[in-house]
Protein backbone atom coordinates (compact mmCIF):
# COMPACT_ATOMS: atom_id res chain seq x y z
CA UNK A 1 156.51 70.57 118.33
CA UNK A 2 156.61 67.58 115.47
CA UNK A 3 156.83 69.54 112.51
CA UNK A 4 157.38 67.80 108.44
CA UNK A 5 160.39 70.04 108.91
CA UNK A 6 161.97 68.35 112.11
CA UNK A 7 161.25 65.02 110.46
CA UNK A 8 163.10 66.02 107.53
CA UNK A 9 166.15 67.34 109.64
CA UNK A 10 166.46 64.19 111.55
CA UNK A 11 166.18 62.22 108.61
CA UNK A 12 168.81 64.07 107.09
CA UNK A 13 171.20 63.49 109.73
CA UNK A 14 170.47 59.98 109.94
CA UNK A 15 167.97 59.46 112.84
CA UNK A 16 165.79 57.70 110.20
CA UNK A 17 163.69 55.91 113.12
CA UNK A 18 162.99 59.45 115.31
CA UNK A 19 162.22 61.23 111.78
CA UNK A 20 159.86 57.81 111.22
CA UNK A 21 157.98 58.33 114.21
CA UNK A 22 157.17 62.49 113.92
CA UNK A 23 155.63 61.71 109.80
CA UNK A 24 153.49 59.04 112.40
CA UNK A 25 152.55 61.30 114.65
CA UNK A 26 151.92 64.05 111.98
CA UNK A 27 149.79 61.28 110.17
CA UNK A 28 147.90 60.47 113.27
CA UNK A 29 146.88 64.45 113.10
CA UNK A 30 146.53 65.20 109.74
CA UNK A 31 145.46 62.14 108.34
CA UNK A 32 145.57 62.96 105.00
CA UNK A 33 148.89 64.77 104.79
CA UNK A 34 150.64 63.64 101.67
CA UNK A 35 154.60 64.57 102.76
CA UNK A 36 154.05 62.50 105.81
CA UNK A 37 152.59 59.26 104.04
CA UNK A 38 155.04 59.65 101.44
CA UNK A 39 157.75 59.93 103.88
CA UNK A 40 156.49 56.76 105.80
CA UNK A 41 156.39 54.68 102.93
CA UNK A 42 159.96 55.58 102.18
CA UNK A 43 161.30 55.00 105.45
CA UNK A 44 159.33 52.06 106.23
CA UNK A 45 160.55 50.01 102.65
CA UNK A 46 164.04 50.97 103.97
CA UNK A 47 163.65 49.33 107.01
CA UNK A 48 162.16 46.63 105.84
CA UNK A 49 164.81 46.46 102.50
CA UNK A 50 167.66 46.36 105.21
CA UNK A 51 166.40 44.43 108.21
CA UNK A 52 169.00 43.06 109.98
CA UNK A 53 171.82 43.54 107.23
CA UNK A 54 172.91 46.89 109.04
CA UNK A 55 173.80 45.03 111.93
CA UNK A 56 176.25 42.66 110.29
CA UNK A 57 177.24 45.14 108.06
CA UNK A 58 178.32 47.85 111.48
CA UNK A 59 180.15 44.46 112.58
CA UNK A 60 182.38 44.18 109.52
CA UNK A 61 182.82 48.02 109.07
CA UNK A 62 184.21 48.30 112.97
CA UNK A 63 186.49 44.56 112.54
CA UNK A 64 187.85 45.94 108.93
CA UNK A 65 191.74 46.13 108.76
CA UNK A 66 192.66 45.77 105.31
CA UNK A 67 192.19 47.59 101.82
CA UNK A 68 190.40 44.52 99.93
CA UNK A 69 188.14 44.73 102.85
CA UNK A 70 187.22 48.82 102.89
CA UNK A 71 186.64 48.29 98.53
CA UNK A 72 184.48 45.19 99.66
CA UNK A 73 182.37 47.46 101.93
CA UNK A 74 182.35 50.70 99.63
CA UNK A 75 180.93 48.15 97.20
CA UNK A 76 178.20 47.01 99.65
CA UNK A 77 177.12 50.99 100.23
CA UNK A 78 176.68 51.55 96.72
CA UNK A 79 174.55 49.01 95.77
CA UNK A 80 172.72 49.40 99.16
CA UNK A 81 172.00 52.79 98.49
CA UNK A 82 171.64 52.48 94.74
């Protein structure tokens, strides 16, 4: 069962793109459900806000050996999420 609830949980442990697809699905339902358009819009503009920079960003996270480079990439997840 796609609940708003389910959604939320998956969102909240990261699966941003399952969580996207149950506020769809709850859309396609209720088609005038606020939570789920609201939710949408949110995911969607952070997809679109970081489209493509996650992957390069997982490639320098998993290559990083040395201090300067672990500030550098704190620095990139504050701003990111900021």
């Amino acid at each position: 069962m796609q609940t708003l609830t389910l959604a939320n949980i998956y969102e909240l442990q990261g699966l941003k793109e399952d969580a996207l697809e149950i506020y769809k699905e709850i859309l396609k339902k209720e088609p005038t459900n606020a939570d789920a358009k609201i939710a949408i819009r949110r995911l969607s503009g952070m997809r679109k806000k970081f489209l493509g920079v996650n992957n390069e960003m997982k490639t320098f996270f998993i290559d990083m050996e040395e201090e300067a480079e672990f500030i550098q990439f704190e620095r990139w997840l504050m701003k990111a999420w900021n």
